[in-house]
PDB file of N, CA and C in Angstrom:
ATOM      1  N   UNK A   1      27.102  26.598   0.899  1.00  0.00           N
ATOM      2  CA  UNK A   1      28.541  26.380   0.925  1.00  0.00           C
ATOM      3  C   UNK A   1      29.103  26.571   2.337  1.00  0.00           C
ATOM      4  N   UNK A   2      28.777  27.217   3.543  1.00  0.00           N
ATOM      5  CA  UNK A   2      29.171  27.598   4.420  1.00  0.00           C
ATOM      6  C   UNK A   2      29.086  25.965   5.253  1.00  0.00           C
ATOM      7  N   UNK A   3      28.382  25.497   5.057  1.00  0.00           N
ATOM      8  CA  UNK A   3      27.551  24.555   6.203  1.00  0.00           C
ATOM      9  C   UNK A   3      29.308  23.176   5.410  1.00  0.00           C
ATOM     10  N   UNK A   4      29.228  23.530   4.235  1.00  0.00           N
ATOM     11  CA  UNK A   4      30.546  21.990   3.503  1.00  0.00           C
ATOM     12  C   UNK A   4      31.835  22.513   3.920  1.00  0.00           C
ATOM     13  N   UNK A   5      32.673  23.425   5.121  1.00  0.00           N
ATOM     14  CA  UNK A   5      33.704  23.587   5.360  1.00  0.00           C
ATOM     15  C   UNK A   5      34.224  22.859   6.434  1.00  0.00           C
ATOM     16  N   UNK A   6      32.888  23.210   7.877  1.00  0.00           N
ATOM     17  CA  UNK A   6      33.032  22.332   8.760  1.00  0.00           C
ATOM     18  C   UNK A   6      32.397  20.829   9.002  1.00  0.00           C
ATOM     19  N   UNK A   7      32.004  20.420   8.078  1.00  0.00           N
ATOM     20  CA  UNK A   7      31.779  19.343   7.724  1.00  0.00           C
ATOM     21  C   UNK A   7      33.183  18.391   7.556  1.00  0.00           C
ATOM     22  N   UNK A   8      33.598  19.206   6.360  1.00  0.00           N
ATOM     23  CA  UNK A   8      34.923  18.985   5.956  1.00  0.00           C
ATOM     24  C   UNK A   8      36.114  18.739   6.581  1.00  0.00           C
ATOM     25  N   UNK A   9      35.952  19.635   7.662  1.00  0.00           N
ATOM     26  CA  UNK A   9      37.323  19.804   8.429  1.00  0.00           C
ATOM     27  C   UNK A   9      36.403  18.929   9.748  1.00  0.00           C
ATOM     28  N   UNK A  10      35.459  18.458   9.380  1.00  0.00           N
ATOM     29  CA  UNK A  10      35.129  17.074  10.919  1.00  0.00           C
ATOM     30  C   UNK A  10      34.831  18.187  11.856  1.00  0.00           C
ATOM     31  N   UNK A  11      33.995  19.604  11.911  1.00  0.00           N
ATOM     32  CA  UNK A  11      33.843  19.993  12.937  1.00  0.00           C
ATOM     33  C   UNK A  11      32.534  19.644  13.286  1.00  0.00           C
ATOM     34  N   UNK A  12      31.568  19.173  12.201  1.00  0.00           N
ATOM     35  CA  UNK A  12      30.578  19.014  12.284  1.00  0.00           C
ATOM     36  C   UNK A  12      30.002  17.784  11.685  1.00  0.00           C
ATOM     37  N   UNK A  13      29.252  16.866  12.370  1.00  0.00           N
ATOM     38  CA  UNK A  13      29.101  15.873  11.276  1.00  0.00           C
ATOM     39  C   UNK A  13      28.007  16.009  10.457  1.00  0.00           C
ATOM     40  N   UNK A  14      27.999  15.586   9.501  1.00  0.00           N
ATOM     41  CA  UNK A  14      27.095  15.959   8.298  1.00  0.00           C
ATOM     42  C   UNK A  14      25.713  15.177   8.366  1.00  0.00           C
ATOM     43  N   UNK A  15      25.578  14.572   9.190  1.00  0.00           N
ATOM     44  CA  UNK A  15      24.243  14.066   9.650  1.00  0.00           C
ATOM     45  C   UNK A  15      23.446  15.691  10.474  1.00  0.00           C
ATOM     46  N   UNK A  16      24.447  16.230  11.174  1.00  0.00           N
ATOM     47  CA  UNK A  16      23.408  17.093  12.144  1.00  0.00           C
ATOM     48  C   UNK A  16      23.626  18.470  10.860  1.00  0.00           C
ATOM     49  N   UNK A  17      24.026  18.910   9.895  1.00  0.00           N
ATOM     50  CA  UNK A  17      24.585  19.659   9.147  1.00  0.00           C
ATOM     51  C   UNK A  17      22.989  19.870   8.351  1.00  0.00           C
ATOM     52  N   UNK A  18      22.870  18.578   7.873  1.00  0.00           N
ATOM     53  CA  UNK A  18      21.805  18.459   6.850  1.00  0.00           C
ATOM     54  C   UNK A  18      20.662  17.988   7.544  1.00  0.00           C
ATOM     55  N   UNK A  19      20.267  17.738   8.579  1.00  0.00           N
ATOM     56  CA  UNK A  19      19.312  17.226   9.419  1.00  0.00           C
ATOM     57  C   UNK A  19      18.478  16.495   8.837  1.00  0.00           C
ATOM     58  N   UNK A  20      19.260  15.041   8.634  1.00  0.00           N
ATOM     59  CA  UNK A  20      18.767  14.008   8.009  1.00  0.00           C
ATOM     60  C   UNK A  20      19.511  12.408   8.800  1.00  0.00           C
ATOM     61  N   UNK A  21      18.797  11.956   8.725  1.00  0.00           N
ATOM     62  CA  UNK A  21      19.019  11.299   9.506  1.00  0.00           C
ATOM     63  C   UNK A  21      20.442   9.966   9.024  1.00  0.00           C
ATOM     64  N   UNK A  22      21.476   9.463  10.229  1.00  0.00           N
ATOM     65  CA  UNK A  22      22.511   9.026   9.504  1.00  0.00           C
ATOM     66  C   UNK A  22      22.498   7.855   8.983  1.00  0.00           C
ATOM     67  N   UNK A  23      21.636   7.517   9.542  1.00  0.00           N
ATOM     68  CA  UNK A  23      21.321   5.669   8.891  1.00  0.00           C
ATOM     69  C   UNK A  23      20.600   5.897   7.167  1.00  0.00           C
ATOM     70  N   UNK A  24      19.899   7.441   6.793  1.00  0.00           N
ATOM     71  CA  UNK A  24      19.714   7.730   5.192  1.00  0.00           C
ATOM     72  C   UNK A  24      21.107   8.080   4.780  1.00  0.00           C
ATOM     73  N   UNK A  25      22.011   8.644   5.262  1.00  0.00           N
ATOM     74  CA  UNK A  25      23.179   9.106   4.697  1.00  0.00           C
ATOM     75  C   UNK A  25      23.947   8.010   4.299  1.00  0.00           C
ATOM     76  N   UNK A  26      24.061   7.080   5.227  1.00  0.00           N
ATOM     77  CA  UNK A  26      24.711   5.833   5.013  1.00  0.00           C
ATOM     78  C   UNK A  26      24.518   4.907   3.912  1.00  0.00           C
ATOM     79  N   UNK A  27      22.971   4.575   3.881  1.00  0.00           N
ATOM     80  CA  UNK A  27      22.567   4.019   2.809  1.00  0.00           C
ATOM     81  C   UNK A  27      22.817   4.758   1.365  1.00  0.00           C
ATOM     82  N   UNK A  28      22.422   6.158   1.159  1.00  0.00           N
ATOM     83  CA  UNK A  28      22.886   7.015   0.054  1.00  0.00           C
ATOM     84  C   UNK A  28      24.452   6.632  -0.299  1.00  0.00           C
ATOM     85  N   UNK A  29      25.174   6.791   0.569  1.00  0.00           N
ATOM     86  CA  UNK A  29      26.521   6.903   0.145  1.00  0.00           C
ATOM     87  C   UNK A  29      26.911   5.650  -0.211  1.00  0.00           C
ATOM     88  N   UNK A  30      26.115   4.033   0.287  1.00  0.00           N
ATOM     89  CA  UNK A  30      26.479   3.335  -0.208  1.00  0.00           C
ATOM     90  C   UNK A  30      26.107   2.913  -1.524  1.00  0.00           C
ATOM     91  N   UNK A  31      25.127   3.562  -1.470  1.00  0.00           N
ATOM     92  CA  UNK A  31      24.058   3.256  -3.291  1.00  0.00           C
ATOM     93  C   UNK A  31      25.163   3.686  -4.119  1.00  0.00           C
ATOM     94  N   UNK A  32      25.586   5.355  -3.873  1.00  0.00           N
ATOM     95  CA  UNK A  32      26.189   5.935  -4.508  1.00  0.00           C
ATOM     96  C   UNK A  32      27.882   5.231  -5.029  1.00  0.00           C
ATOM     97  N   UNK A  33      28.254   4.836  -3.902  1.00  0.00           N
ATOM     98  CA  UNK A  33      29.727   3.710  -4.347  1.00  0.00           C
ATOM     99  C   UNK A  33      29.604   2.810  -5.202  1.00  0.00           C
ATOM    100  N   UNK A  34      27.975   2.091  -4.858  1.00  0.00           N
ATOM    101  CA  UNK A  34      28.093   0.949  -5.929  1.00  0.00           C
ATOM    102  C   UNK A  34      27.741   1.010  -7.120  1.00  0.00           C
ATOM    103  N   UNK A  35      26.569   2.022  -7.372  1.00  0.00           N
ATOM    104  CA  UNK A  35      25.954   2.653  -8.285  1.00  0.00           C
ATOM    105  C   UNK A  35      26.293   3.870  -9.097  1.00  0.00           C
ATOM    106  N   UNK A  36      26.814   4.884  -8.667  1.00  0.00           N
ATOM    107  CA  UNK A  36      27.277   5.958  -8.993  1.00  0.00           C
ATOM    108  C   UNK A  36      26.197   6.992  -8.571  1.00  0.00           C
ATOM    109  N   UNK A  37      25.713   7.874  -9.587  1.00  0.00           N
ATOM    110  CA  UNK A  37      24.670   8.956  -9.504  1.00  0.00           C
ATOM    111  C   UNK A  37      23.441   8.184  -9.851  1.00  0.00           C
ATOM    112  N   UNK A  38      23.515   7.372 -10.463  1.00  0.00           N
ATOM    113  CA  UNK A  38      22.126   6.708 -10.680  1.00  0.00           C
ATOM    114  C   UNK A  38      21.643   6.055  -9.526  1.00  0.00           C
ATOM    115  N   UNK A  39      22.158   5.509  -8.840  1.00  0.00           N
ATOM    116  CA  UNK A  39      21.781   5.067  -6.815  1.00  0.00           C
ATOM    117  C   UNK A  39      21.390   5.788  -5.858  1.00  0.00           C
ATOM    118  N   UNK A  40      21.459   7.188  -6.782  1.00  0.00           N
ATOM    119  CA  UNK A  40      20.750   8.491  -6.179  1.00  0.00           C
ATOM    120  C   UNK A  40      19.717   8.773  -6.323  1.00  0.00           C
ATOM    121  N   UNK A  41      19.076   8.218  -7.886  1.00  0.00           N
ATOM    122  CA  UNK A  41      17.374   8.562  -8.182  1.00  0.00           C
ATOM    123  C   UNK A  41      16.608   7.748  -6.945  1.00  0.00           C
ATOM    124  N   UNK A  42      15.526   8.415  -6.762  1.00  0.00           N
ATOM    125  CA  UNK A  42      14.551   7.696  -6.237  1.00  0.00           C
ATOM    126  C   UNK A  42      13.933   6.178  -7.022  1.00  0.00           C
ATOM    127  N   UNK A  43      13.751   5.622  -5.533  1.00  0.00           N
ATOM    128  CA  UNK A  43      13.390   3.965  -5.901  1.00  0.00           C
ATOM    129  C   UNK A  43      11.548   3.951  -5.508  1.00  0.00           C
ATOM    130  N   UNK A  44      10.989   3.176  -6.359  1.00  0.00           N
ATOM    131  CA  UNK A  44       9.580   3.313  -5.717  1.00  0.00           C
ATOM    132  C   UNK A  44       9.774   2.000  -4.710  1.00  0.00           C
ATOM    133  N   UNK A  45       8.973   2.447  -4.030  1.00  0.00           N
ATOM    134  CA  UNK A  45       8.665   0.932  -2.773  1.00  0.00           C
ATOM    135  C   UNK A  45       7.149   0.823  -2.978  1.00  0.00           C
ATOM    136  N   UNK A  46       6.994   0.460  -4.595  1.00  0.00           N
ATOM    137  CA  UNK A  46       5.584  -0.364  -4.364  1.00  0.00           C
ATOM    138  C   UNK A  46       6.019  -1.939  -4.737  1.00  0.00           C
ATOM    139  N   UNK A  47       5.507  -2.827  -3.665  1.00  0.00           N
ATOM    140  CA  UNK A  47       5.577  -4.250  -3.906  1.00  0.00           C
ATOM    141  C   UNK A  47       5.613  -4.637  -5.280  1.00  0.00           C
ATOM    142  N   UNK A  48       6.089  -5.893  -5.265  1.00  0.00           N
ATOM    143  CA  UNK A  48       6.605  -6.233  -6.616  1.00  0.00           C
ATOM    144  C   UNK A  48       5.206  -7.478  -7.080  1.00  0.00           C
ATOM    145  N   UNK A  49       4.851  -7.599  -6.030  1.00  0.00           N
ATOM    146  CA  UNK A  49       3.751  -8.354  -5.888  1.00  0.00           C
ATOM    147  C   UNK A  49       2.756  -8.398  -4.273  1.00  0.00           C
ATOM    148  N   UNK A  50       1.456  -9.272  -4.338  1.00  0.00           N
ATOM    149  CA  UNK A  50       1.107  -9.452  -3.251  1.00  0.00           C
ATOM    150  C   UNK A  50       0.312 -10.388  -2.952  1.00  0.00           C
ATOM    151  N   UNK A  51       1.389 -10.976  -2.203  1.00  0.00           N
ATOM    152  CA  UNK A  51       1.383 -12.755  -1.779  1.00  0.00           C
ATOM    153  C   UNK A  51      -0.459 -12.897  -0.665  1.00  0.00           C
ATOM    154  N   UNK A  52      -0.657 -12.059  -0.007  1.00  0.00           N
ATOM    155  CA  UNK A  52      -1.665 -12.437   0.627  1.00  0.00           C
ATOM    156  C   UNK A  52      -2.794 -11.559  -0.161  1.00  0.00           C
ATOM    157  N   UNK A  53      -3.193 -11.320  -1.464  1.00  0.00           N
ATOM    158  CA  UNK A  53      -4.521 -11.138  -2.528  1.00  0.00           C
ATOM    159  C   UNK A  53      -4.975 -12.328  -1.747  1.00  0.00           C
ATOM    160  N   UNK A  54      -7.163 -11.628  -2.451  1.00  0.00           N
ATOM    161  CA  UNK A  54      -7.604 -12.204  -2.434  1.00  0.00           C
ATOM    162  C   UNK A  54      -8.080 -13.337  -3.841  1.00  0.00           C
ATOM    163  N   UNK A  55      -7.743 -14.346  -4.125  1.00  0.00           N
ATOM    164  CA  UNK A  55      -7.895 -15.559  -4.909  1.00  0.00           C
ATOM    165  C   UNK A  55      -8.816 -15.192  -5.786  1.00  0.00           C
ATOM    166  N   UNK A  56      -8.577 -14.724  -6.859  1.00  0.00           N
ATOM    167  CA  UNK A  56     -10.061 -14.536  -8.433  1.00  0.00           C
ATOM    168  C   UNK A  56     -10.721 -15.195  -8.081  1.00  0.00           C
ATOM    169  N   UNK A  57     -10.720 -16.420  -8.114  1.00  0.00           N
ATOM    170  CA  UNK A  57     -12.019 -17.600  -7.759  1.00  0.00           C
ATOM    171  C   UNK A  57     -12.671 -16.735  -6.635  1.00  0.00           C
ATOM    172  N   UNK A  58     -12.457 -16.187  -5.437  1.00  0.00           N
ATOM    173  CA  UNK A  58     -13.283 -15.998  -4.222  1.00  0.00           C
ATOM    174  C   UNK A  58     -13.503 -14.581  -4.701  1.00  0.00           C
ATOM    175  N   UNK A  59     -12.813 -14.028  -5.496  1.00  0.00           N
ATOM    176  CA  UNK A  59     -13.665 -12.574  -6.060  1.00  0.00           C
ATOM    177  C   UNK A  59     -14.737 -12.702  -7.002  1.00  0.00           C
ATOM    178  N   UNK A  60     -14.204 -13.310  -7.763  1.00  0.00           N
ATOM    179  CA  UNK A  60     -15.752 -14.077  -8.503  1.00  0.00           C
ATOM    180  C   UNK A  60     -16.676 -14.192  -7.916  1.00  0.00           C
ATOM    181  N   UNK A  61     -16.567 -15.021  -7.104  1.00  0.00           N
ATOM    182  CA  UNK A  61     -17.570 -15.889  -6.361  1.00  0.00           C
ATOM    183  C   UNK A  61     -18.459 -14.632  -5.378  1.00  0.00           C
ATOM    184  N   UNK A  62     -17.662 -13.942  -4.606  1.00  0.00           N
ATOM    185  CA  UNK A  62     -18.562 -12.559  -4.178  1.00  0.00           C
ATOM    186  C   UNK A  62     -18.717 -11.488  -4.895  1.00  0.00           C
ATOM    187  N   UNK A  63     -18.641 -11.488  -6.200  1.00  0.00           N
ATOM    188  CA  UNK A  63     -19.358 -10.490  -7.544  1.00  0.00           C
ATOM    189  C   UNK A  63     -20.749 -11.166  -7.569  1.00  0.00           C
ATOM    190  N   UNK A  64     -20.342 -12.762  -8.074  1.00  0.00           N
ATOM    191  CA  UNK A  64     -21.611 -13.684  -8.223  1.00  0.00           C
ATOM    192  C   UNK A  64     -22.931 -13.497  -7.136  1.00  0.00           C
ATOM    193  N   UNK A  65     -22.515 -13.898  -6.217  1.00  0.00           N
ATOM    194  CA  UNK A  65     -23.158 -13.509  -4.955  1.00  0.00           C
ATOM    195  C   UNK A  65     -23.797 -12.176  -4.900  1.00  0.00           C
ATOM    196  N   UNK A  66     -23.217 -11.235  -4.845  1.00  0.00           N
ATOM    197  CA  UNK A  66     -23.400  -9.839  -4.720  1.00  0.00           C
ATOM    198  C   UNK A  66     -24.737  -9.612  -5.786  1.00  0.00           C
ATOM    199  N   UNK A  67     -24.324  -9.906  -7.321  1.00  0.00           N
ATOM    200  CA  UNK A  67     -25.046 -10.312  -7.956  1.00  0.00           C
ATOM    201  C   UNK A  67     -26.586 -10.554  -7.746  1.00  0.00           C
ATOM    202  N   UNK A  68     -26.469 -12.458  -7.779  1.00  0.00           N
ATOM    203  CA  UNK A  68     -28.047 -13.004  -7.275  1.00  0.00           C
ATOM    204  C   UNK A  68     -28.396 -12.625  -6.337  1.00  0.00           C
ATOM    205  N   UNK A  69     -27.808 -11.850  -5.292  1.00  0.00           N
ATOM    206  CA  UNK A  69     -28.523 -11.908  -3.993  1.00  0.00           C
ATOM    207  C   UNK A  69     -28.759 -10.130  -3.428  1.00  0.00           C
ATOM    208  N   UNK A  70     -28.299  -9.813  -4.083  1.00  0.00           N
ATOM    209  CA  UNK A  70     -27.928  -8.019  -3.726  1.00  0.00           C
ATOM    210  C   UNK A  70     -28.086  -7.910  -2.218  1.00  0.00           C
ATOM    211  N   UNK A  71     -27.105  -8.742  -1.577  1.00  0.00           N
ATOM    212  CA  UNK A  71     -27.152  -8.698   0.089  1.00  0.00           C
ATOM    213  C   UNK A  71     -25.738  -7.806   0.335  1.00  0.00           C
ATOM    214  N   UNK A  72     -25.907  -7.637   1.620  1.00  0.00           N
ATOM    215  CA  UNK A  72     -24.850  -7.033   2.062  1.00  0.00           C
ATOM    216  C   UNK A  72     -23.671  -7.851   2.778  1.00  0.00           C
ATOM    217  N   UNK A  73     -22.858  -7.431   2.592  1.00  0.00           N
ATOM    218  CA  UNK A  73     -21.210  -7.854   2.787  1.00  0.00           C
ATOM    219  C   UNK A  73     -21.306  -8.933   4.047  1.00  0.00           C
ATOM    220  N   UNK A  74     -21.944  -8.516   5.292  1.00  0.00           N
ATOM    221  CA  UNK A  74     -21.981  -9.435   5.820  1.00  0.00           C
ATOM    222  C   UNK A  74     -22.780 -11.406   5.910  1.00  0.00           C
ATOM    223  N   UNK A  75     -23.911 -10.783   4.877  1.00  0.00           N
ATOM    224  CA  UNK A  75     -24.630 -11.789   4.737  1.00  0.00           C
ATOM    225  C   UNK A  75     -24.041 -12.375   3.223  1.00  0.00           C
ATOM    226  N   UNK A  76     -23.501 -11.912   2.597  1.00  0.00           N
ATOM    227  CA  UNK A  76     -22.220 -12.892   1.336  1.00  0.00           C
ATOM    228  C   UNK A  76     -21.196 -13.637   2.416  1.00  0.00           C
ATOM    229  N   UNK A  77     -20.490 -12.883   2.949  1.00  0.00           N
ATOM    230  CA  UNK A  77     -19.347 -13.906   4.104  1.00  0.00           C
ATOM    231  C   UNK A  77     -20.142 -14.611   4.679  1.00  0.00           C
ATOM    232  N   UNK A  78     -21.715 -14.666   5.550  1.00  0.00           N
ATOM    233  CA  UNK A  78     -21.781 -15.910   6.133  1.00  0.00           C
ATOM    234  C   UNK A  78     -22.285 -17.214   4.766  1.00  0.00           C
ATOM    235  N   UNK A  79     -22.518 -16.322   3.711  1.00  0.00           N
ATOM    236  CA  UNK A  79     -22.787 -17.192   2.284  1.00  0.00           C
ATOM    237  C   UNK A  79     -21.605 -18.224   2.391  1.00  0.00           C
ATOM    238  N   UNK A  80     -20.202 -17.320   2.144  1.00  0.00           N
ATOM    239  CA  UNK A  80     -19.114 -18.115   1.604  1.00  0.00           C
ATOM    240  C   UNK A  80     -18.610 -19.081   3.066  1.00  0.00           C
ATOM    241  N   UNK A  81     -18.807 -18.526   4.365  1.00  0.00           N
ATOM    242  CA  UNK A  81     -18.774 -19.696   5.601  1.00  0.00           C
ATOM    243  C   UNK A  81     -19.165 -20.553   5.483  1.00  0.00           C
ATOM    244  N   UNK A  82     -20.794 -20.653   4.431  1.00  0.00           N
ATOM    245  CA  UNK A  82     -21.037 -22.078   4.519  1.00  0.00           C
ATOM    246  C   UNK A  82     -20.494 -22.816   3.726  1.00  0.00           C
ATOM    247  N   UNK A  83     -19.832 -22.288   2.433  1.00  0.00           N
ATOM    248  CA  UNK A  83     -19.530 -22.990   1.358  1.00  0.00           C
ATOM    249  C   UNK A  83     -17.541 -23.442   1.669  1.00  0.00           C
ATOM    250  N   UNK A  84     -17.157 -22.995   2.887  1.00  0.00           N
ATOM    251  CA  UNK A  84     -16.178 -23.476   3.560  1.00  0.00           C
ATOM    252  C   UNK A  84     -15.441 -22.343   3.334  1.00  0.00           C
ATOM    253  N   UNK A  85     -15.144 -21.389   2.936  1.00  0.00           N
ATOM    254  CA  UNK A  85     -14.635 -19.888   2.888  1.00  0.00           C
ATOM    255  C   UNK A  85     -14.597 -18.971   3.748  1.00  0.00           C
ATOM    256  N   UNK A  86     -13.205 -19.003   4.454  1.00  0.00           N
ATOM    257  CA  UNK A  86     -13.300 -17.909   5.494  1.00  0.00           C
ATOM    258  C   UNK A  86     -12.926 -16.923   5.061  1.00  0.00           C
ATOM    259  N   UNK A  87     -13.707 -15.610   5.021  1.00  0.00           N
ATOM    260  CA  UNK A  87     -13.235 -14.245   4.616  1.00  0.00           C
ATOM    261  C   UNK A  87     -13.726 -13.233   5.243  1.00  0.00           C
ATOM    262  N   UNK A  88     -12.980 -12.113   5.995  1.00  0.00           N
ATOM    263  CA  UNK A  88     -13.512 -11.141   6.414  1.00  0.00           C
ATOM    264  C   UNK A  88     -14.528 -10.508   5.858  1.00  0.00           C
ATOM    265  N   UNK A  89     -15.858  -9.968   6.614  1.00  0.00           N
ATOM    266  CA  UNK A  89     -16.162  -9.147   5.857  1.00  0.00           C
ATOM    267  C   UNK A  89     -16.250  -7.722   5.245  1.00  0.00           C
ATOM    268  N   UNK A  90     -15.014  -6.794   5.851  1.00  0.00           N
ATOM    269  CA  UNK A  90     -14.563  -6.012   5.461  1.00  0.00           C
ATOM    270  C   UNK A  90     -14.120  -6.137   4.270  1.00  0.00           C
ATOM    271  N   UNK A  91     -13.173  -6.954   3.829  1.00  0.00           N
ATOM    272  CA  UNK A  91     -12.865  -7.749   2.744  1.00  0.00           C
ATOM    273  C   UNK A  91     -13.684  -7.836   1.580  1.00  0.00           C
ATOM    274  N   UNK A  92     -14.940  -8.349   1.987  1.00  0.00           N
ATOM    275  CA  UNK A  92     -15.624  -8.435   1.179  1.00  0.00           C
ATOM    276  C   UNK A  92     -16.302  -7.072   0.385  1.00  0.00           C
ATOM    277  N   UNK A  93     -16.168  -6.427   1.212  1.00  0.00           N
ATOM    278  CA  UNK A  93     -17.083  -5.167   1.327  1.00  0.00           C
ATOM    279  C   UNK A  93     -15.924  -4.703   0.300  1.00  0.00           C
ATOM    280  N   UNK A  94     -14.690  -4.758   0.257  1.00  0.00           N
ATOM    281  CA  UNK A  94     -13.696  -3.816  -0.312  1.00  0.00           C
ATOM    282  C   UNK A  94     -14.035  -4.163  -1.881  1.00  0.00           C
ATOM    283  N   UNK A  95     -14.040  -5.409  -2.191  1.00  0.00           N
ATOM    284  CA  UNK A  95     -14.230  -6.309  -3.272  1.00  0.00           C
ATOM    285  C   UNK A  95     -15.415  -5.828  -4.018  1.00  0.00           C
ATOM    286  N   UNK A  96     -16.894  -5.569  -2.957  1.00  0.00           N
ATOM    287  CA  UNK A  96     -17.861  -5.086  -4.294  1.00  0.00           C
ATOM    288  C   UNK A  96     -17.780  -3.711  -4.399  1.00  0.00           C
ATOM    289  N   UNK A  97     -17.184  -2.715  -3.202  1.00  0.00           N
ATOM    290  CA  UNK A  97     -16.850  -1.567  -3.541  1.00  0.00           C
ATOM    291  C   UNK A  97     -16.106  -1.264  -4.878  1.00  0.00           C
ATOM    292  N   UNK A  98     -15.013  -2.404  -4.802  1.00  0.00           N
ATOM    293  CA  UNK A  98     -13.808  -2.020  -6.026  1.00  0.00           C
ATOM    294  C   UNK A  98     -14.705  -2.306  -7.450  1.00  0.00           C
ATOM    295  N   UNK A  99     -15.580  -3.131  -7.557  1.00  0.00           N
ATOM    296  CA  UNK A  99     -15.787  -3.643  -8.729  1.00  0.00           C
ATOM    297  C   UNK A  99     -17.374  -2.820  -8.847  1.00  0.00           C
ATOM    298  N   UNK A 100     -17.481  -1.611  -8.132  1.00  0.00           N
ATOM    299  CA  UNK A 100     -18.782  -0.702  -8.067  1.00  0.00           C
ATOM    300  C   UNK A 100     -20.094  -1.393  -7.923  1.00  0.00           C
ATOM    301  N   UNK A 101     -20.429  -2.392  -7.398  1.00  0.00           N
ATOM    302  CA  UNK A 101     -21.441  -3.233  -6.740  1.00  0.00           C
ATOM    303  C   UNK A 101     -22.184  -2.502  -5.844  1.00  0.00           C
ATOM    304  N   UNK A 102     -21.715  -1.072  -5.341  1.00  0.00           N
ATOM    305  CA  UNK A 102     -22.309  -0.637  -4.340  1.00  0.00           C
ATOM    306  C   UNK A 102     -23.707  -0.076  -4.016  1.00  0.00           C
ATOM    307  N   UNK A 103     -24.841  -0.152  -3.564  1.00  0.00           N
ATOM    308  CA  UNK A 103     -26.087   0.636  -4.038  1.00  0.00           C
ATOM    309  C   UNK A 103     -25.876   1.954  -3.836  1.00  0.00           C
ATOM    310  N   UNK A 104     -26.693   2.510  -4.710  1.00  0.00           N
ATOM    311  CA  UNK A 104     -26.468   4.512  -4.651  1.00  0.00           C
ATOM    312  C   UNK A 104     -27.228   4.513  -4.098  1.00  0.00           C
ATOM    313  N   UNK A 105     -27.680   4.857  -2.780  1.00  0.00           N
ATOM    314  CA  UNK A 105     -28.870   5.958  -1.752  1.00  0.00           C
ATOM    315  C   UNK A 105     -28.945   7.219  -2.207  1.00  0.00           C
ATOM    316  N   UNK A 106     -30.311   7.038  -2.256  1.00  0.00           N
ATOM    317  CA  UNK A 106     -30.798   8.767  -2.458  1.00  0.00           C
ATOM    318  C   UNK A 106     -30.516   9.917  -1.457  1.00  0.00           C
ATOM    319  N   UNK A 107     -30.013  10.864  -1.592  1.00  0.00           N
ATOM    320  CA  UNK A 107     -29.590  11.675  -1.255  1.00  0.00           C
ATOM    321  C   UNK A 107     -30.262  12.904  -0.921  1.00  0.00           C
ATOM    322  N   UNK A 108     -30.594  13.739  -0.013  1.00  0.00           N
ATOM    323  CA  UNK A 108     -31.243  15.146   0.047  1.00  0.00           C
ATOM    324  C   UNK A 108     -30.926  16.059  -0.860  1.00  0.00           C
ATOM    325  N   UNK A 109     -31.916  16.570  -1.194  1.00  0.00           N
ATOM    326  CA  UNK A 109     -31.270  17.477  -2.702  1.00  0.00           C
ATOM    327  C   UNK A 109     -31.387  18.815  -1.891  1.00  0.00           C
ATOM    328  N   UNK A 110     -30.519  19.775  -1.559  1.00  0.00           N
ATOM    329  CA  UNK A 110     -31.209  21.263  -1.366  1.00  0.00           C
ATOM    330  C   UNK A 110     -31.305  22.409  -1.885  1.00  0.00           C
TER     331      UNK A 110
END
């Protein structure tokens, strides 16, 4: 309560009060005008979609691969280079990781 008097009376502005920054205050207060208290909950910022995925068909296609050939990530991408498919092969690598394609190495037991 001490810190909402001089705020109040403009001795202090309420950006340096609450040490937050004023371009969040701004936006809050406008949520809050248009919205009320509900413009106050938190918003998630996960995409609503994502325009640059990689194409099922080309995930398929390096499962398939991965598959018949049990090669590694780089030798599937120069696979799909020839078949006219440009794809990183990091990319690729993410793809049989995600879908557990990965070989288990034996490990030191101690």
């Amino acid at each position: 309560m001490r810190w909402v008097l001089p705020v109040y009376n403009r001795e202090i502005r309420l950006a340096d009060a609450v040490k937050v920054c004023p371009h969040s205050l701004e936006r809050w207060l406008a949520d809050y005008r248009k919205y009320g208290e509900s413009g106050l909950k938190p918003k998630s910022t996960k995409p609503g979609s994502h325009p640059d995925e990689t194409p099922i068909r080309i995930k398929e296609r390096i499962k398939e691969l991965r598959r018949e050939k049990e090669e590694c990530a780089l030798k599937i991408k120069w696979d799909l280079e020839d078949e006219g498919i440009k794809i990183h092969k990091n990319t690729v690598h993410k793809i049989i990781k995600a879908e557990g394609l990965i070989r288990k190495y034996r490990t030191r037991e101690s």
